[in-house]
N, C-alpha and C. Protein backbone atom coordinates (compact mmCIF):
# COMPACT_ATOMS: atom_id res chain seq x y z
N UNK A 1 -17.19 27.25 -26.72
CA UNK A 1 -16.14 26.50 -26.03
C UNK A 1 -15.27 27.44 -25.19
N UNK A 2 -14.90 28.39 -25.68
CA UNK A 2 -14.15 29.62 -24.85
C UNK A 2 -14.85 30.33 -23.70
N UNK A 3 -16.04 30.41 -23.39
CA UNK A 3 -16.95 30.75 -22.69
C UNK A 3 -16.69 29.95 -21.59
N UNK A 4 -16.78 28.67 -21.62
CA UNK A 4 -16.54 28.06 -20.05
C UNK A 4 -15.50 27.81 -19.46
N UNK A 5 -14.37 28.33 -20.71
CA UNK A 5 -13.02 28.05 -20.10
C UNK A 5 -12.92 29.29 -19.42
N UNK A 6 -12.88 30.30 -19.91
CA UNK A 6 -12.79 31.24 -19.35
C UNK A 6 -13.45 31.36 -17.95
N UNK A 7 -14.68 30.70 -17.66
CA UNK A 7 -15.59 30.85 -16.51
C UNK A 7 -14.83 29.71 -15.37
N UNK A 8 -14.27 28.93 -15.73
CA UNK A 8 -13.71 28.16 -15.31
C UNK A 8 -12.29 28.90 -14.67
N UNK A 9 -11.35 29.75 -15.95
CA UNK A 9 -10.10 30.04 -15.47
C UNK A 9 -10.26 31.81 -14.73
N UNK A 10 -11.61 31.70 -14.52
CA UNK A 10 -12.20 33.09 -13.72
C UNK A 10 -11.96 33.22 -12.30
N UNK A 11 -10.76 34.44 -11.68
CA UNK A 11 -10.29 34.35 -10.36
C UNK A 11 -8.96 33.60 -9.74
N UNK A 12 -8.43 33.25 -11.40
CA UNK A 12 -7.23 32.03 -10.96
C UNK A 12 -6.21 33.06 -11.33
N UNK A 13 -5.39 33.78 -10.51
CA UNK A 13 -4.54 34.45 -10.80
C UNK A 13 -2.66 33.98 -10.50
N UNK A 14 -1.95 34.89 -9.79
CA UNK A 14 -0.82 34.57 -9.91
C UNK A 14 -0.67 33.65 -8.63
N UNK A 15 -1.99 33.89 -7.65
CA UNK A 15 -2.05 33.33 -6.01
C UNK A 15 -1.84 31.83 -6.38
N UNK A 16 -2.52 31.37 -7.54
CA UNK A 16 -3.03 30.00 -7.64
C UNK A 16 -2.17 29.31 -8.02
N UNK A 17 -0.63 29.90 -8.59
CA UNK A 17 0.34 29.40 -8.59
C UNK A 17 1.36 28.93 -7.68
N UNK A 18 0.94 29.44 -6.80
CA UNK A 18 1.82 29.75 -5.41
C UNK A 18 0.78 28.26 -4.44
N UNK A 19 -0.37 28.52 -4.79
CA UNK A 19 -0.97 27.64 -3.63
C UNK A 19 -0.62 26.43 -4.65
N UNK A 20 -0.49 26.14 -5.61
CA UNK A 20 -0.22 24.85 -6.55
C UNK A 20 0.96 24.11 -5.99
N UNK A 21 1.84 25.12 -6.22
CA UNK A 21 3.08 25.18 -6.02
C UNK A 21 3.46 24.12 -4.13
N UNK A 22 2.64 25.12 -3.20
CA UNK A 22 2.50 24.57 -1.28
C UNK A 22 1.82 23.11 -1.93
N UNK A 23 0.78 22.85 -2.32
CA UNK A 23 0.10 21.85 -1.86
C UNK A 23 0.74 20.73 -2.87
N UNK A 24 1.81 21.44 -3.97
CA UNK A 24 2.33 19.86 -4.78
C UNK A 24 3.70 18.86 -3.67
N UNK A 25 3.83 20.40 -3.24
CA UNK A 25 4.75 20.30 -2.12
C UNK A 25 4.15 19.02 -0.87
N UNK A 26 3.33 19.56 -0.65
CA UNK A 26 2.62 18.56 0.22
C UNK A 26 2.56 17.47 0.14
N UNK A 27 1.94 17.52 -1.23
CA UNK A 27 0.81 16.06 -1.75
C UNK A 27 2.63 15.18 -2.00
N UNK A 28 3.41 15.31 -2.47
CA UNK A 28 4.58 14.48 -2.69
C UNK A 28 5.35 14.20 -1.62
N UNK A 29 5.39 15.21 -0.79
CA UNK A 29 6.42 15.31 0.46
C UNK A 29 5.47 13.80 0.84
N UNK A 30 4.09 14.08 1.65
CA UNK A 30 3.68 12.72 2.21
C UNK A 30 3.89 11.63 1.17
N UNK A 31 3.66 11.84 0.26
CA UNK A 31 3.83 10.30 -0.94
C UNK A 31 5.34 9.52 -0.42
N UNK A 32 6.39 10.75 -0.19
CA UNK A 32 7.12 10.48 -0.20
C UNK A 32 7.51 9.66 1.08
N UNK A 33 7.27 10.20 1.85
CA UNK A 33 7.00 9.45 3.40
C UNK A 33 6.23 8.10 3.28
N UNK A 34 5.01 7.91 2.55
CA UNK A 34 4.22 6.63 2.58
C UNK A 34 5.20 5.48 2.54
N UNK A 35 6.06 6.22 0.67
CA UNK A 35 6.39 4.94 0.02
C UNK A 35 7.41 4.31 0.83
N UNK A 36 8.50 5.42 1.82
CA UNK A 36 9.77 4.92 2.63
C UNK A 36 9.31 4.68 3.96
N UNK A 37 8.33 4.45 4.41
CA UNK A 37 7.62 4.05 5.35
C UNK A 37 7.19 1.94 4.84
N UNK A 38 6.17 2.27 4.15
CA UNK A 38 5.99 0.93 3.45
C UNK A 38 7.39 0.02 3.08
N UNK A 39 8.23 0.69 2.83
CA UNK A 39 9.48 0.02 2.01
C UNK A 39 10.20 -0.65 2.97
N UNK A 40 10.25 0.13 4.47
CA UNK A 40 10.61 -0.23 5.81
C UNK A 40 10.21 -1.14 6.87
N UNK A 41 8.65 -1.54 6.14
CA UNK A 41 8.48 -2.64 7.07
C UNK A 41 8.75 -3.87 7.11
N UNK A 42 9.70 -4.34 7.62
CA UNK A 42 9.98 -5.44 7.56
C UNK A 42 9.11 -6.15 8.99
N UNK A 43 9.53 -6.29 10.22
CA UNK A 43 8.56 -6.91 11.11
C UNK A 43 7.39 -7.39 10.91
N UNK A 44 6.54 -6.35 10.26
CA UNK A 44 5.11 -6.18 10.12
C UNK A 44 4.45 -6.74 8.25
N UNK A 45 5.41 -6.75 7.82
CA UNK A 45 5.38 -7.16 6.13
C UNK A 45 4.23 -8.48 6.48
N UNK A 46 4.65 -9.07 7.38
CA UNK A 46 3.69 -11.10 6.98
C UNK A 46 2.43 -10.59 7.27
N UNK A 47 2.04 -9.86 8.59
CA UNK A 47 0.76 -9.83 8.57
C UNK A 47 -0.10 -8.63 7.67
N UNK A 48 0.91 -7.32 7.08
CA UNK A 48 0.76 -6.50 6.25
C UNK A 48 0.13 -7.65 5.11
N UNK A 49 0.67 -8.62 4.72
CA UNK A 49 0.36 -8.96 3.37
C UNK A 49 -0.93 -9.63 3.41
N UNK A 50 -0.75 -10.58 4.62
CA UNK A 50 -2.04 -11.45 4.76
C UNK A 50 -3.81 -10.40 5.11
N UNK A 51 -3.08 -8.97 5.68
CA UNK A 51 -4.51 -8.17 5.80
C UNK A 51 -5.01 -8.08 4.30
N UNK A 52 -3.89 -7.61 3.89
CA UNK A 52 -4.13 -7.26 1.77
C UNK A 52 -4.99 -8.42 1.34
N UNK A 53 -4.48 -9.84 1.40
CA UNK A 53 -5.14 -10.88 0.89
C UNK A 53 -6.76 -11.17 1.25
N UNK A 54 -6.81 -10.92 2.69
CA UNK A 54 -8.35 -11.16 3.24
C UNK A 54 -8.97 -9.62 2.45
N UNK A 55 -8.19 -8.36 2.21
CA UNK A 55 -9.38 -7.82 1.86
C UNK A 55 -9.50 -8.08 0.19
N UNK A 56 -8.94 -8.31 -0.32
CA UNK A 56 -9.20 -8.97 -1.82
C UNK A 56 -9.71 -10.03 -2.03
N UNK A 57 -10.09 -10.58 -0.52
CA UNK A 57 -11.33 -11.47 -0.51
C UNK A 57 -12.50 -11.71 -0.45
N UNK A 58 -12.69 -10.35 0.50
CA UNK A 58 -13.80 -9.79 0.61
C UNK A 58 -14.27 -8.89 -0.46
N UNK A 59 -13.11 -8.27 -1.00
CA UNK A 59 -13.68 -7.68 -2.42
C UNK A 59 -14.29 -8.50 -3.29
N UNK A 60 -13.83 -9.33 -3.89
CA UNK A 60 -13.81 -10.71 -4.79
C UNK A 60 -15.84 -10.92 -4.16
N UNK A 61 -16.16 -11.49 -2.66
CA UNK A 61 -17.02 -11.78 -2.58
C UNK A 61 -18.41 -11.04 -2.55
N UNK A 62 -18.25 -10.30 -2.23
CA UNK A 62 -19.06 -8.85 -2.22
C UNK A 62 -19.19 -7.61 -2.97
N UNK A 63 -20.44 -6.89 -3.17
CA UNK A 63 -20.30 -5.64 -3.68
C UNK A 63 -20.11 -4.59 -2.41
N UNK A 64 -19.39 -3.72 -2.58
CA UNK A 64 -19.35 -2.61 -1.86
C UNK A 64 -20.49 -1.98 -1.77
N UNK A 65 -20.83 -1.65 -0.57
CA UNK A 65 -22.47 -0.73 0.18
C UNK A 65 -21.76 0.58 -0.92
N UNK A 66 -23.08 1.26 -1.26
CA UNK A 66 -23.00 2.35 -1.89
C UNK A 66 -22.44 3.44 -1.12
N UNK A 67 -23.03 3.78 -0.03
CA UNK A 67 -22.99 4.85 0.97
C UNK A 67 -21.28 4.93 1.17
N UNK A 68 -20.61 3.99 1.55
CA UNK A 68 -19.44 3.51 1.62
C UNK A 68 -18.51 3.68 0.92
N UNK A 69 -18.93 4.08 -0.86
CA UNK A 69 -18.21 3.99 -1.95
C UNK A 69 -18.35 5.82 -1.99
N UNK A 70 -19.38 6.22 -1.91
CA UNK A 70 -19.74 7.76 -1.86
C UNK A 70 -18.70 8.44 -0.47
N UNK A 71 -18.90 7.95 0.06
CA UNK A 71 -17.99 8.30 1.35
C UNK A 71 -16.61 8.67 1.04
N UNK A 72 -15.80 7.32 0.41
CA UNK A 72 -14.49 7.32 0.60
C UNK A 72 -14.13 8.29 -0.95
N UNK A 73 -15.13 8.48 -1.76
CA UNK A 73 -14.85 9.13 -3.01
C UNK A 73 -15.04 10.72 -2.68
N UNK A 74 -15.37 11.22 -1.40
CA UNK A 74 -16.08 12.41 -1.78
C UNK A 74 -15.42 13.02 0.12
N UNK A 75 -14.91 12.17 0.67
CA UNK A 75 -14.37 12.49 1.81
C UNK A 75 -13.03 13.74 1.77
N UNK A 76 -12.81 13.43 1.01
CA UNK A 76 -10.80 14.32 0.71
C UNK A 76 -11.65 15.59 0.39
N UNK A 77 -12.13 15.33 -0.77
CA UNK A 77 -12.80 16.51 -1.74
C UNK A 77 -13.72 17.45 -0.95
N UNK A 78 -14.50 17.01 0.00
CA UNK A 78 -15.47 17.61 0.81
C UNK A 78 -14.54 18.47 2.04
N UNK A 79 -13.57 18.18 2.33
CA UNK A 79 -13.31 18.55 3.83
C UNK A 79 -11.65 19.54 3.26
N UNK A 80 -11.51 19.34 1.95
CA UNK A 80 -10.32 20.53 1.41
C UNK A 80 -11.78 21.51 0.88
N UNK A 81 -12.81 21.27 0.55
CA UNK A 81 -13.80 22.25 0.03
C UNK A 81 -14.68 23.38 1.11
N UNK A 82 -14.49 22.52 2.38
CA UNK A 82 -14.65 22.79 3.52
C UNK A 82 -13.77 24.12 4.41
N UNK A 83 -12.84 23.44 4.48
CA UNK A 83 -11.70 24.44 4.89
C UNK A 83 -11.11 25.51 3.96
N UNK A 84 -11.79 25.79 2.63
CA UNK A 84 -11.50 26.60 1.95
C UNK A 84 -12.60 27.88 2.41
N UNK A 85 -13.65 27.62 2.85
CA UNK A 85 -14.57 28.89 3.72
C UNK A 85 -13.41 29.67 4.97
N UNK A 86 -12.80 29.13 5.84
CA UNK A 86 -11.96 29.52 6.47
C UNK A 86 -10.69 29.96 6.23
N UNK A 87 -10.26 30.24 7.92
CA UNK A 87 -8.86 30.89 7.75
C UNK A 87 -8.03 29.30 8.02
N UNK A 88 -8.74 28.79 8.69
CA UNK A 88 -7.77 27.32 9.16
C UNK A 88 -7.49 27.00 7.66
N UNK A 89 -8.04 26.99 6.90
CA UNK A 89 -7.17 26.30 5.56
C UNK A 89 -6.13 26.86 5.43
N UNK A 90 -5.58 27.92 5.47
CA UNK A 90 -3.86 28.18 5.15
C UNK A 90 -2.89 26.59 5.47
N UNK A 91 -3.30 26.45 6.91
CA UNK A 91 -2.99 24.64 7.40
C UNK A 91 -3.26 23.72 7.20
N UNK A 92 -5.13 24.11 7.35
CA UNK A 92 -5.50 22.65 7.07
C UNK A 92 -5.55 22.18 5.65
N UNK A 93 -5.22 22.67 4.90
CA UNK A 93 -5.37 21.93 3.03
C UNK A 93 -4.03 21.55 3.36
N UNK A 94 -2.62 22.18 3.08
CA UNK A 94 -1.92 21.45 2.75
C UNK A 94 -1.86 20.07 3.99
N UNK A 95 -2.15 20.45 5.13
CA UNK A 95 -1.88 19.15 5.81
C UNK A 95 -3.02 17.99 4.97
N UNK A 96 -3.90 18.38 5.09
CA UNK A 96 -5.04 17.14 4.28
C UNK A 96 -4.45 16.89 2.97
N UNK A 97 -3.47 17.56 2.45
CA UNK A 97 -3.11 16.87 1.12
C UNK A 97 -1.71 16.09 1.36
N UNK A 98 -0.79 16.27 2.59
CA UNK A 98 0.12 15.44 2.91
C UNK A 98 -0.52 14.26 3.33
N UNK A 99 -1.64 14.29 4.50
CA UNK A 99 -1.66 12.94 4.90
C UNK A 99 -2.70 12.07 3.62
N UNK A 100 -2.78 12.45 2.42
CA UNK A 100 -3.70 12.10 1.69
C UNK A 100 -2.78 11.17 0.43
N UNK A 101 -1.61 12.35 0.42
CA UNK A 101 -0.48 11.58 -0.31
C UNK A 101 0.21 10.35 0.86
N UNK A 102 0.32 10.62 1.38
CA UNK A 102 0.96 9.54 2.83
C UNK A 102 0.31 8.54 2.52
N UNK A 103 -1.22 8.55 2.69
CA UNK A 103 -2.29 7.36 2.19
C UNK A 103 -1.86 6.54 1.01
N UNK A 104 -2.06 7.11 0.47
CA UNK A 104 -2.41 6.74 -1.48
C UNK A 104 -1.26 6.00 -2.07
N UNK A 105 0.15 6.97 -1.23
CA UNK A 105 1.62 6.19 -1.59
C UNK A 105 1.64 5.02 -0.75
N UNK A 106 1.27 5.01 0.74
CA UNK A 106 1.67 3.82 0.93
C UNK A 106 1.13 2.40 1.20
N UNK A 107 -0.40 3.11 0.56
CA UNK A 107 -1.18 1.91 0.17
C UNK A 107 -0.96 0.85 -1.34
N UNK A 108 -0.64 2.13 -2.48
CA UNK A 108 0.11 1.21 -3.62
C UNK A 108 1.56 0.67 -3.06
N UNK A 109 1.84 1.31 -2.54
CA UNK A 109 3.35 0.76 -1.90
C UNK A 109 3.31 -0.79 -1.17
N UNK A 110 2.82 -0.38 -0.33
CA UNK A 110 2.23 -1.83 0.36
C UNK A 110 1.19 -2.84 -0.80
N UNK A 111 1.13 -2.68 -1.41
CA UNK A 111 0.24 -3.62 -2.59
C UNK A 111 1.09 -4.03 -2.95
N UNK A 112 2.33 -3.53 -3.78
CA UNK A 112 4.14 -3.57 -4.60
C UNK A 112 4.69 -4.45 -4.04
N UNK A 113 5.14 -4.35 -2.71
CA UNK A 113 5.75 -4.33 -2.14
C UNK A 113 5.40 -5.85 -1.37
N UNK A 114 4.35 -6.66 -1.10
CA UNK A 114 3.80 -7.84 -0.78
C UNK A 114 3.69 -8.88 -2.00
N UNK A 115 3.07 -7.87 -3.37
CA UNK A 115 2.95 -8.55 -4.07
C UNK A 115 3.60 -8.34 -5.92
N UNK A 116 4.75 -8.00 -5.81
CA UNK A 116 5.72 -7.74 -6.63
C UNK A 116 4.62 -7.07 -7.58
N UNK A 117 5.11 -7.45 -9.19
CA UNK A 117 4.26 -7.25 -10.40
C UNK A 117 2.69 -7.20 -10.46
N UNK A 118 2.22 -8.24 -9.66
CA UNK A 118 1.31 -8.45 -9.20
C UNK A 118 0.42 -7.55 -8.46
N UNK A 119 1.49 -7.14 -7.69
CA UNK A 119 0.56 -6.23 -6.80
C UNK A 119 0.35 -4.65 -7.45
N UNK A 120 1.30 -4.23 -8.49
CA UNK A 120 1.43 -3.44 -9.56
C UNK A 120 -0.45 -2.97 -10.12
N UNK A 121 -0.68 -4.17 -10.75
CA UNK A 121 -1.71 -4.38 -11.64
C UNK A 121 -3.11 -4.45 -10.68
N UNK A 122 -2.88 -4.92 -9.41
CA UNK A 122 -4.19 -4.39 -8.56
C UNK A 122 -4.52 -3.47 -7.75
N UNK A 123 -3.03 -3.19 -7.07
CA UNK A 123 -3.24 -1.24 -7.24
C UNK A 123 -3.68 -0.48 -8.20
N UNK A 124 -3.56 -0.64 -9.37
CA UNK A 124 -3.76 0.32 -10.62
C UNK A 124 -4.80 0.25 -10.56
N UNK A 125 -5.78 -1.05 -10.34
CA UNK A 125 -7.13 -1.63 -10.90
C UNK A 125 -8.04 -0.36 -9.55
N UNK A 126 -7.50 -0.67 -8.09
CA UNK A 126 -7.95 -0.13 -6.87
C UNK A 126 -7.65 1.19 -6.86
N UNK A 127 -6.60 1.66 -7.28
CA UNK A 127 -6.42 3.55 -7.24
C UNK A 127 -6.34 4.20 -8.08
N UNK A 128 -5.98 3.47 -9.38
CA UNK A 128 -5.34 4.21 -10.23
C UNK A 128 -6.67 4.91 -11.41
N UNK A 129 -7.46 4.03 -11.28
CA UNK A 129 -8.99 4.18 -12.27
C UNK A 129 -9.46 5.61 -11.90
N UNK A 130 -9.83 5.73 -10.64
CA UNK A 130 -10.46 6.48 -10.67
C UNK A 130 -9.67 7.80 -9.76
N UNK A 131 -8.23 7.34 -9.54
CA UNK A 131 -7.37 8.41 -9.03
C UNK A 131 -7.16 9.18 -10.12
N UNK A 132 -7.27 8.80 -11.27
CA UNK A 132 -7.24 9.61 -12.49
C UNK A 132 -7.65 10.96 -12.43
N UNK A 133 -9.11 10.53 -11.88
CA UNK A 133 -10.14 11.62 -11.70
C UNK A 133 -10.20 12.37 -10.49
N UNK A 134 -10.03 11.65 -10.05
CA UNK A 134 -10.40 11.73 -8.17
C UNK A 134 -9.23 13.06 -7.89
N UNK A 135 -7.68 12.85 -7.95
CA UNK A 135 -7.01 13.75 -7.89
C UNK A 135 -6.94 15.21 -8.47
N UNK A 136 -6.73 15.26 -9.55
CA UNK A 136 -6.70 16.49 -10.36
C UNK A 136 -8.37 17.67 -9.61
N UNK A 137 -9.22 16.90 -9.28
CA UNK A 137 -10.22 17.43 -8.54
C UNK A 137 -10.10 17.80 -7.05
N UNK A 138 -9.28 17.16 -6.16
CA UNK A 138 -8.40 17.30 -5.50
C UNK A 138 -7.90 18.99 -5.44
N UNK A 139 -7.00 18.64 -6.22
CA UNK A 139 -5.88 20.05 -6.38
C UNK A 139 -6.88 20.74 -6.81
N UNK A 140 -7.80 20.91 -7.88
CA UNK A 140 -8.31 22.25 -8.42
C UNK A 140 -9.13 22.94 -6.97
N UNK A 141 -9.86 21.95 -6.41
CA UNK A 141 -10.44 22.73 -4.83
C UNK A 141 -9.39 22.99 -4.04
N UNK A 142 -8.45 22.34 -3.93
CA UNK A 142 -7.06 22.65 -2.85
C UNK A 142 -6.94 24.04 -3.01
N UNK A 143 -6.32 23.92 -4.49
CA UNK A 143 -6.03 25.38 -5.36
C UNK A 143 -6.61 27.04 -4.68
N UNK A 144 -8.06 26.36 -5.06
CA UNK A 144 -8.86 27.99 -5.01
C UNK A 144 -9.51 27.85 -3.43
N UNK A 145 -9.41 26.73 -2.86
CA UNK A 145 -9.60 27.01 -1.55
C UNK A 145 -8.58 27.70 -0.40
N UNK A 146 -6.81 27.44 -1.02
CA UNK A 146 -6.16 27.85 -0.27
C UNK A 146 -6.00 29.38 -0.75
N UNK A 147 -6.22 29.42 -1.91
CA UNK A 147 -6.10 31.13 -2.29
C UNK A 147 -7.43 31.69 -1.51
N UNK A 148 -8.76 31.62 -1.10
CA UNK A 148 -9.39 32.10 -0.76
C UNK A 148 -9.08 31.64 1.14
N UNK A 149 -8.93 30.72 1.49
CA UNK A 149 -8.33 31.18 2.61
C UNK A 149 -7.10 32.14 3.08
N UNK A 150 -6.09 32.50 1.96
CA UNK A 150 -5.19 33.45 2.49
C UNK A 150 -6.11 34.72 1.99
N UNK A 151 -6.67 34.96 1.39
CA UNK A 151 -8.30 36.41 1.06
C UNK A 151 -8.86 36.69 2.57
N UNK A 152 -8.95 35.52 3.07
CA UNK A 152 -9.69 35.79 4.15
C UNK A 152 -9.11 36.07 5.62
N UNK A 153 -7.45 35.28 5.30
CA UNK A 153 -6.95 36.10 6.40
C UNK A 153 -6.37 37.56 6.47
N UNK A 154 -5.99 37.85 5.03
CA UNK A 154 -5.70 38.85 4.48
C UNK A 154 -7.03 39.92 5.54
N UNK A 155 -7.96 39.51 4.84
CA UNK A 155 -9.04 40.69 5.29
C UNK A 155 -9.11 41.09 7.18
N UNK A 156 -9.13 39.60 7.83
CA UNK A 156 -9.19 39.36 9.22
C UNK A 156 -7.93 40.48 9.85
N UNK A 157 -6.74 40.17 9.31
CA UNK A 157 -5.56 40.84 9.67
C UNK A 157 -5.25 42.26 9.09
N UNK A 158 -6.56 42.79 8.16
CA UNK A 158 -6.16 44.25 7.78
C UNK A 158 -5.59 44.78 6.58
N UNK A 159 -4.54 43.53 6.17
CA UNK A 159 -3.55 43.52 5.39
C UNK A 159 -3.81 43.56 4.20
N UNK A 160 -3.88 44.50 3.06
CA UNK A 160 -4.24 44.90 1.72
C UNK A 160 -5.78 45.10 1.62
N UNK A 161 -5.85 45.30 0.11
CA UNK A 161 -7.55 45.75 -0.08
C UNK A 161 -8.46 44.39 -0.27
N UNK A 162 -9.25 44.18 0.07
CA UNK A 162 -10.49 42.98 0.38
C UNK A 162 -11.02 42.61 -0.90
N UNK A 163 -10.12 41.28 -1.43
CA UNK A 163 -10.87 40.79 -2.41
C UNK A 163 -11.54 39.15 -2.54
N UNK A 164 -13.02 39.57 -3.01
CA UNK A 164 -13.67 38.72 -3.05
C UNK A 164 -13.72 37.35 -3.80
N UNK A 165 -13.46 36.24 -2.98
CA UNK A 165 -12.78 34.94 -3.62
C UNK A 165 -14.17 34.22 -4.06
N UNK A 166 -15.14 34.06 -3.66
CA UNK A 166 -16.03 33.34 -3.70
C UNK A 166 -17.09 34.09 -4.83
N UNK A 167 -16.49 33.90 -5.81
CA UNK A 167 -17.35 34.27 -7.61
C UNK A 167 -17.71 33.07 -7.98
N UNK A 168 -18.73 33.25 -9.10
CA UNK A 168 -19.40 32.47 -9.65
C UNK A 168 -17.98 31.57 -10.38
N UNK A 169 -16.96 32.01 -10.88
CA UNK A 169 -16.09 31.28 -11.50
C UNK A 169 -15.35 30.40 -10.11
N UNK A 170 -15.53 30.27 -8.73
CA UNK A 170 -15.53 29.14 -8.02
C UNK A 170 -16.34 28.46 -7.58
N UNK A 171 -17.64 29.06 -7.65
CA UNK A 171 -18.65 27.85 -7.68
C UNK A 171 -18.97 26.68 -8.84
N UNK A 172 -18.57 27.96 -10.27
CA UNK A 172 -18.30 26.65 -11.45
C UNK A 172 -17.45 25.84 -11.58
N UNK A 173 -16.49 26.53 -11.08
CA UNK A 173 -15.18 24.45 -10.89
C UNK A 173 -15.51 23.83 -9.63
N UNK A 174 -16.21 24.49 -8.58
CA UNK A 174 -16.95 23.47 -7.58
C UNK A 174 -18.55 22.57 -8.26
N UNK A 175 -18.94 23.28 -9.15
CA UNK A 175 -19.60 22.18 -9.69
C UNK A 175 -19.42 21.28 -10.67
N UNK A 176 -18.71 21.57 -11.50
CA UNK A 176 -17.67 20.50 -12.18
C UNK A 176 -17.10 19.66 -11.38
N UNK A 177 -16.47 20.02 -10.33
CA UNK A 177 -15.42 19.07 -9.63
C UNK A 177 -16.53 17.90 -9.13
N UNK A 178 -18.11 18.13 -9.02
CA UNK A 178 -18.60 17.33 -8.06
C UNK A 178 -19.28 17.02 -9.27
N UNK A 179 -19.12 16.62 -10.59
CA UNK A 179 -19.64 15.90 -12.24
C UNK A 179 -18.51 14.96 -11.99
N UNK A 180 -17.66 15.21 -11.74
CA UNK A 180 -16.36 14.75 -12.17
C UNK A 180 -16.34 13.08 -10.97
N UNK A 181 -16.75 13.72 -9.59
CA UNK A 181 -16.65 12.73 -8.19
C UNK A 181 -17.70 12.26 -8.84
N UNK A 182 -19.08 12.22 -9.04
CA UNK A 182 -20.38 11.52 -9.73
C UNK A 182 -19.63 10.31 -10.21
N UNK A 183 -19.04 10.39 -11.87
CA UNK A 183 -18.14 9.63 -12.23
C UNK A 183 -17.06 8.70 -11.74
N UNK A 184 -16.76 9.61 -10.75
CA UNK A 184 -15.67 8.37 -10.01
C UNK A 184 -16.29 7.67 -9.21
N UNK A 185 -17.53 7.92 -8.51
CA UNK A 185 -18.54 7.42 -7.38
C UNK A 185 -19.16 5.73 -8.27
N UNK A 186 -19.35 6.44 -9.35
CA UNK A 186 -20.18 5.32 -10.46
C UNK A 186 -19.01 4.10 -11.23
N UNK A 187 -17.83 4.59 -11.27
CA UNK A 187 -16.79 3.80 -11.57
C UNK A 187 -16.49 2.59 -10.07
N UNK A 188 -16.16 3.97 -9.29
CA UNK A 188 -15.67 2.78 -7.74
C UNK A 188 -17.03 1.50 -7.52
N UNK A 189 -17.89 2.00 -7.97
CA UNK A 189 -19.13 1.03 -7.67
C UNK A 189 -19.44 0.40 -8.39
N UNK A 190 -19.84 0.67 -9.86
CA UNK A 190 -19.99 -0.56 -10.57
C UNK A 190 -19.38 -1.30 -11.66
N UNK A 191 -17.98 -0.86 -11.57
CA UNK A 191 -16.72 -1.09 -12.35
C UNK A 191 -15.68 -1.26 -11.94
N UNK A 192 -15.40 -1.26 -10.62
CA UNK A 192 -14.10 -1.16 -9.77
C UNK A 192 -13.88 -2.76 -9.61
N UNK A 193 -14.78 -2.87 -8.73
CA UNK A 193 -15.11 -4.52 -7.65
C UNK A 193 -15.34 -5.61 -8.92
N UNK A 194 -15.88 -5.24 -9.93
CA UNK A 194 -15.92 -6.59 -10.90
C UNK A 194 -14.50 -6.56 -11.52
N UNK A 195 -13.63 -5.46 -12.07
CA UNK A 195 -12.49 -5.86 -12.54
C UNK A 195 -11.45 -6.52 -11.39
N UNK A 196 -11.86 -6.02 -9.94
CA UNK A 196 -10.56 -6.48 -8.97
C UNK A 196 -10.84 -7.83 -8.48
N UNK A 197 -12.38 -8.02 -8.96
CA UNK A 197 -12.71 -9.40 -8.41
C UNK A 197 -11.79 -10.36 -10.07
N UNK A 198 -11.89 -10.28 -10.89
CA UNK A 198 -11.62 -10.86 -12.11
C UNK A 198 -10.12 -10.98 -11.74
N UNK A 199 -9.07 -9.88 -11.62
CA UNK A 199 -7.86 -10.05 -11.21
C UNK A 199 -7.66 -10.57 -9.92
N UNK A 200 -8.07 -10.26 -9.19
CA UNK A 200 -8.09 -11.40 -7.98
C UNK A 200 -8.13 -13.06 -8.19
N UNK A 201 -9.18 -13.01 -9.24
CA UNK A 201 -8.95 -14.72 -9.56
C UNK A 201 -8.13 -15.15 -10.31
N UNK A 202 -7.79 -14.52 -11.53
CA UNK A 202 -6.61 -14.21 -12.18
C UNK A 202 -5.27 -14.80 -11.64
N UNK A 203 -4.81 -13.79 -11.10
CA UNK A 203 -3.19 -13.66 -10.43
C UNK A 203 -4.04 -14.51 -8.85
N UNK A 204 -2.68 -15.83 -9.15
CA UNK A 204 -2.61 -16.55 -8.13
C UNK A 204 -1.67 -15.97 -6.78
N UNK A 205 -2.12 -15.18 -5.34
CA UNK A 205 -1.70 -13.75 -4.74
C UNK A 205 -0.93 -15.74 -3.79
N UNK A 206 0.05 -15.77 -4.11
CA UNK A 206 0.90 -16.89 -3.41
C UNK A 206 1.63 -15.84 -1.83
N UNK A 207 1.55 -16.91 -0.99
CA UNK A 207 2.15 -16.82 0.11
C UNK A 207 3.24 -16.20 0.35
């Protein structure tokens, strides 16, 4: 049992506190923006609510295309895993984790917010299942991608002695992290759409 933790907590030093630290910064700052964004619409609230309703209709009637479900589960995760090879990640992670929190807040927000209590319990059903998972996987690539992008500008710019970010102890939480999306891929698809279709019929989503 100590063996993979260790292989796991292999290369995570004092940097990884610091990049935790930028990208929690991030990920809340946009949350924070979503939710007072959403909270603000008033003009746009009637047809905001009525888009919500048609797509919990289409949920209700349909299964979600697979490709579609793999996509939106593995999109965040792929393109912070991405920009962790580069120097652009110093920017581009935390920005992909603001506009990611921006998302996430003001899509439960806008669920709340149309549909009181109600809309509570089908956000949870739509983000919260597999945001469980989905996030914390998130940050751990954010994490060691933004520490190995400041490695790499470090090296580009001269600046201290050249150390090597890309060890086997980040390819093993990059392959964990993508056990982990498997799971959430298999939840969003064949466990997601039958509970939101059930609450959908459930809770009468009134005018």
């Amino acid at each position: 049992m100590r063996k993979p933790i260790k292989r796991v907590l292999k290369g995570m030093d004092r940097s990884a506190a610091t990049a935790l630290a930028v990208l929690s910064a991030a990920f809340f700052g946009g949350g924070l923006l979503g939710c007072v964004l959403a909270a603000g619409m008033d003009s746009g609230g009637d047809s905001l609510a009525d888009y919500l309703r048609q797509f919990l209709s289409l949920a209700g009637e349909q299964a979600p295309p697979l490709a579609g479900v793999v996509w939106d589960s593995v999109r965040w995760p792929l393109l912070v895993f991405s920009l962790g090879f580069t120097t652009l990640g110093l920017l581009g992670i935390p920005l992909a984790f603001a506009v990611r929190g921006f998302l996430l807040s003001f899509s439960i927000a806008s669920f709340v917010r149309s549909f009181g209590e109600r809309g509570e319990i089908l956000a949870a059903l739509l983000f919260g299942v597999s945001g469980i998972l989905a996030t914390p996987v998130l940050f751990v690539l954010g994490v060691q991608g933004l520490t190995a992008s400041r490695c790499l500008a470090s090296r580009v710019l001269g600046d201290g002695r050249w150390i090597r970010p890309y060890d086997r102890g980040y390819f093993f939480r990059c392959g964990l992290c993508a056990a982990v999306l498997c799971v959430c891929i298999f939840l969003e698809y064949a466990l997601i759409p039958a509970l939101v279709r059930q609450a959908a019929q459930t809770i009468q989503l009134s005018a």
